[in-house]
Protein backbone atom coordinates (compact mmCIF):
# COMPACT_ATOMS: atom_id res chain seq x y z
CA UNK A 1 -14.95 -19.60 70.28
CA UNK A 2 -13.27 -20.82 67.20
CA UNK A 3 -15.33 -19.49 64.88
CA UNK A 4 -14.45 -15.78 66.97
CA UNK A 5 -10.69 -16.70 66.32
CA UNK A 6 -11.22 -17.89 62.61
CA UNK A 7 -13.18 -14.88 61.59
CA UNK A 8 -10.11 -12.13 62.12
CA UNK A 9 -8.25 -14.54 59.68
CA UNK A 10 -11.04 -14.87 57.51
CA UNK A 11 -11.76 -11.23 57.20
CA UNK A 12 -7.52 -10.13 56.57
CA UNK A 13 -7.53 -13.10 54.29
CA UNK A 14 -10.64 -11.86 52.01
CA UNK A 15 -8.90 -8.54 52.57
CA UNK A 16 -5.48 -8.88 51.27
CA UNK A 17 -7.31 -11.03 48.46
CA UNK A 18 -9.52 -8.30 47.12
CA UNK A 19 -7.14 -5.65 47.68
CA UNK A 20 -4.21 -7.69 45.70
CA UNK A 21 -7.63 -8.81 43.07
CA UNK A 22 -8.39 -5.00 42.86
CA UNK A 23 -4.71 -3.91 41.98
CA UNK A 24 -4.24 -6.49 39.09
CA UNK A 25 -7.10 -5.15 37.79
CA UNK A 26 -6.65 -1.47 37.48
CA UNK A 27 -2.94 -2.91 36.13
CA UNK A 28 -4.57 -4.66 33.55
CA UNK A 29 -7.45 -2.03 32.82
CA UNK A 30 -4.78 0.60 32.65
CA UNK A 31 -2.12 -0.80 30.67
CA UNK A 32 -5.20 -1.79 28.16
CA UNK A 33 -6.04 2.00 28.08
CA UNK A 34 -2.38 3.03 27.52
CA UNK A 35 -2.26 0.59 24.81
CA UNK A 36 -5.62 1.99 22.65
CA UNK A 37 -4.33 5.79 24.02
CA UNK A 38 -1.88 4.75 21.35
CA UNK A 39 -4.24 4.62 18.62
CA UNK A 40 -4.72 7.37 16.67
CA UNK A 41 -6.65 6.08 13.49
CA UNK A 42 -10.11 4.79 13.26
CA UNK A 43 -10.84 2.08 10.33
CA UNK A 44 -13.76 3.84 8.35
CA UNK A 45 -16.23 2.97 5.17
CA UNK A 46 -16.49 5.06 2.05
CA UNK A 47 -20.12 5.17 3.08
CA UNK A 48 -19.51 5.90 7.27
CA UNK A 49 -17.74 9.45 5.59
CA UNK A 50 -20.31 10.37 2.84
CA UNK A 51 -20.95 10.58 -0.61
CA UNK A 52 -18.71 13.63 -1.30
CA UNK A 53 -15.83 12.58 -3.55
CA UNK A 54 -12.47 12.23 -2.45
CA UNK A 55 -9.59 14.48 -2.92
CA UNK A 56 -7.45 11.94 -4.28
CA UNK A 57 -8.85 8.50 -5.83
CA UNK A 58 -6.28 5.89 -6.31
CA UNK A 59 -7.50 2.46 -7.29
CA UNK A 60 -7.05 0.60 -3.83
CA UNK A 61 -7.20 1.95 -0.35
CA UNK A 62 -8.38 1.97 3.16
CA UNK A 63 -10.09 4.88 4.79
CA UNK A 64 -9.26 6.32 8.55
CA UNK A 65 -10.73 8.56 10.85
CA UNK A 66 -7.56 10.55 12.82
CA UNK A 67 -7.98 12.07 16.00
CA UNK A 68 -5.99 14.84 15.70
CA UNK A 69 -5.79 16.14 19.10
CA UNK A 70 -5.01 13.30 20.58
CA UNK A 71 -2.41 12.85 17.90
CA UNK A 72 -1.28 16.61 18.42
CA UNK A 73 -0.89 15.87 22.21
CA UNK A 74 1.26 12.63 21.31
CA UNK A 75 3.63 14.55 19.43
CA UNK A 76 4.26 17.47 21.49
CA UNK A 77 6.71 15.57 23.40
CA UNK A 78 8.61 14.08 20.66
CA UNK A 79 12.47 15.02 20.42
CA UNK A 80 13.77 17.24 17.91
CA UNK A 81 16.17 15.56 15.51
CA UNK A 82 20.24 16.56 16.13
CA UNK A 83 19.47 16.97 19.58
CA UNK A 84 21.28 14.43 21.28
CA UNK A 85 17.71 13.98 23.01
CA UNK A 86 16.26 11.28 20.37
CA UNK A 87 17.99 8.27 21.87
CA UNK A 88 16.48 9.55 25.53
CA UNK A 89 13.26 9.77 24.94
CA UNK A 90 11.69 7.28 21.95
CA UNK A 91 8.20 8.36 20.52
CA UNK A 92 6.36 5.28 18.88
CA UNK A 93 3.76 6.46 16.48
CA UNK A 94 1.54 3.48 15.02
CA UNK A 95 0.50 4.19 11.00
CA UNK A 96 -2.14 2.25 9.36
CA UNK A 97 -1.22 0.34 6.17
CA UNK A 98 -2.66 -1.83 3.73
CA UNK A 99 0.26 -4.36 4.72
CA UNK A 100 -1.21 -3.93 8.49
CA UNK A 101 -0.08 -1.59 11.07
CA UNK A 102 3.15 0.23 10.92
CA UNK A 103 5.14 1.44 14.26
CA UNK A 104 7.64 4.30 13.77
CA UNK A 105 9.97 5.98 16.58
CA UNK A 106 9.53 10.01 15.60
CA UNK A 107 11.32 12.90 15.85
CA UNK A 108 10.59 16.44 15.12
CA UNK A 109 12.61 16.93 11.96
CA UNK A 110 12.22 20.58 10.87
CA UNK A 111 12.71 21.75 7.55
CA UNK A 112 11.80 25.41 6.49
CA UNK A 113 14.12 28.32 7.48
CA UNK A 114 13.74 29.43 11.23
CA UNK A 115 12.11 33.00 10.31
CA UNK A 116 9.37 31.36 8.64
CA UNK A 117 8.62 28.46 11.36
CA UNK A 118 8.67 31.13 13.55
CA UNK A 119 5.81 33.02 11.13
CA UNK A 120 4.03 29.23 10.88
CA UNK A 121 4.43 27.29 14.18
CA UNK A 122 1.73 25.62 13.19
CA UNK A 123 3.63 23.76 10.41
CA UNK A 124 5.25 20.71 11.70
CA UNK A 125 7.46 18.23 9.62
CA UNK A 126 8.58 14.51 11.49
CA UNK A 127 10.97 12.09 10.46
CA UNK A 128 10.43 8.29 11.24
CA UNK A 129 12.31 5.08 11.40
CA UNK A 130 10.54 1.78 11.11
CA UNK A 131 10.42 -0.62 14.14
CA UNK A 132 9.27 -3.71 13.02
CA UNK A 133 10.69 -2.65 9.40
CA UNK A 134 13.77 -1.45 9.56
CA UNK A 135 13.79 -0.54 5.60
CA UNK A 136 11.20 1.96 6.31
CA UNK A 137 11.36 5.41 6.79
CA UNK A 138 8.44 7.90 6.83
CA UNK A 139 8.21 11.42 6.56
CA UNK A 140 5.20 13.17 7.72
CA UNK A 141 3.84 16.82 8.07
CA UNK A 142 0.76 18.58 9.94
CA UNK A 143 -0.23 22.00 8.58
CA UNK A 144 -3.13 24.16 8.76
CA UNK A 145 -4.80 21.55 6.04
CA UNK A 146 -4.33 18.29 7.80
CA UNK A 147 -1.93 15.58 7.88
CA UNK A 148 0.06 13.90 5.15
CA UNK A 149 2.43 11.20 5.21
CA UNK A 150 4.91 8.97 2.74
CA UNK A 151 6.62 5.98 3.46
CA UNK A 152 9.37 4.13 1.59
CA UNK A 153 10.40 0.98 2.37
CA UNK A 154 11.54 -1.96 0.56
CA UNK A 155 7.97 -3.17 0.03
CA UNK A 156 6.83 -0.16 -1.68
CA UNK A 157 5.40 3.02 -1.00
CA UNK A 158 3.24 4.25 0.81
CA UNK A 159 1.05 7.43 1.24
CA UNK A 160 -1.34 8.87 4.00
CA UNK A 161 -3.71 11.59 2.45
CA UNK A 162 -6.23 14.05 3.14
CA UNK A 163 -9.88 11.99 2.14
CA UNK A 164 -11.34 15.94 1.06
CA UNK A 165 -9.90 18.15 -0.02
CA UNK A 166 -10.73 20.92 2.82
CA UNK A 167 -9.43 20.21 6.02
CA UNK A 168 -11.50 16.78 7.97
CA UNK A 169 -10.56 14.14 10.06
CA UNK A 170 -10.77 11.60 7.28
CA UNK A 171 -7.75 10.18 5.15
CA UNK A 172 -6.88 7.60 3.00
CA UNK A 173 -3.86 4.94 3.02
CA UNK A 174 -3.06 3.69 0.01
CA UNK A 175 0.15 2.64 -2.11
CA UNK A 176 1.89 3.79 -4.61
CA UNK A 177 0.94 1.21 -7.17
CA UNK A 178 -2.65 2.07 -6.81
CA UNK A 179 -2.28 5.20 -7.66
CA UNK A 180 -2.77 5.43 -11.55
């Protein structure tokens, strides 16, 4: 008779448990995924990308895989600078460095004549302003031939480069001092 009492209990009890254990979980599993959705760039080996030379060989660097479309996807819902709309909606873009990762809030920041973006659309130029590094600021642009990048700060500068020369997802990071 007890135990017919007890078991309703038991069972609600186990219940709300697993239900409540269950919901952390997917919090914690997709918060996690929302996290690494945020990253872009893939550390990579001179010998993971081949034996081909590189397009640009300064003396120190470190080599990244981008996922472009991801990346693409990311930035098709960043503001466009002199909008009034950057302050409502902040983009955070995370840049590899040789310093460690840099975070940047982005905004589209156009810069050719409005006949010929219409004529490229697919020629996009960003603006960025350092988070953790106020002092930097990083200018980027996507075109037909990949991605390239420079940012100045008061530690240097640094650039974000095409690995080949044709159009891949691999690119180098590298400062300006190593570049002789």
């Amino acid at each position: 008779m007890i135990t017919d009492i007890l078991k309703p209990i038991l069972m609600k009890t186990m219940t709300n448990f697993l239900s409540h254990t269950t919901l952390s979980f997917a919090v914690v599993l997709l918060f996690s995924m929302s996290l690494s959705a945020q990253n872009f760039f893939t550390s990579k080996t001179q010998s993971s990308i081949g034996e081909d030379a590189n397009f640009i060989v300064p003396e120190k660097y470190e080599a990244f895989e981008i996922d472009e479309a991801r990346l693409m996807a990311h930035l098709s819902s960043v503001p466009m600078e002199f909008t009034g709309k950057e302050t409502e909606k902040t983009i955070v873009l995370p840049f590899p460095g040789e310093r460690g990762s840099m975070e940047f809030t982005i905004v589209e920041s156009p810069i050719m004549e409005d006949g010929l973006a219409a004529k490229f659309p697919d020629i996009k130029t960003y603006r960025g302003q350092g988070i953790e590094d106020p002092t930097a600021v990083m200018r980027m642009d996507i075109t037909m031939f990949g991605l390239r990048a420079m940012i100045l700060s008061e530690h240097g500068t640094v650039y974000i480069d095409p690995y080949f020369e044709e159009k891949s997802p691999y690119y180098i990071v590298y400062e300006k001092n190593d570049f002789k």
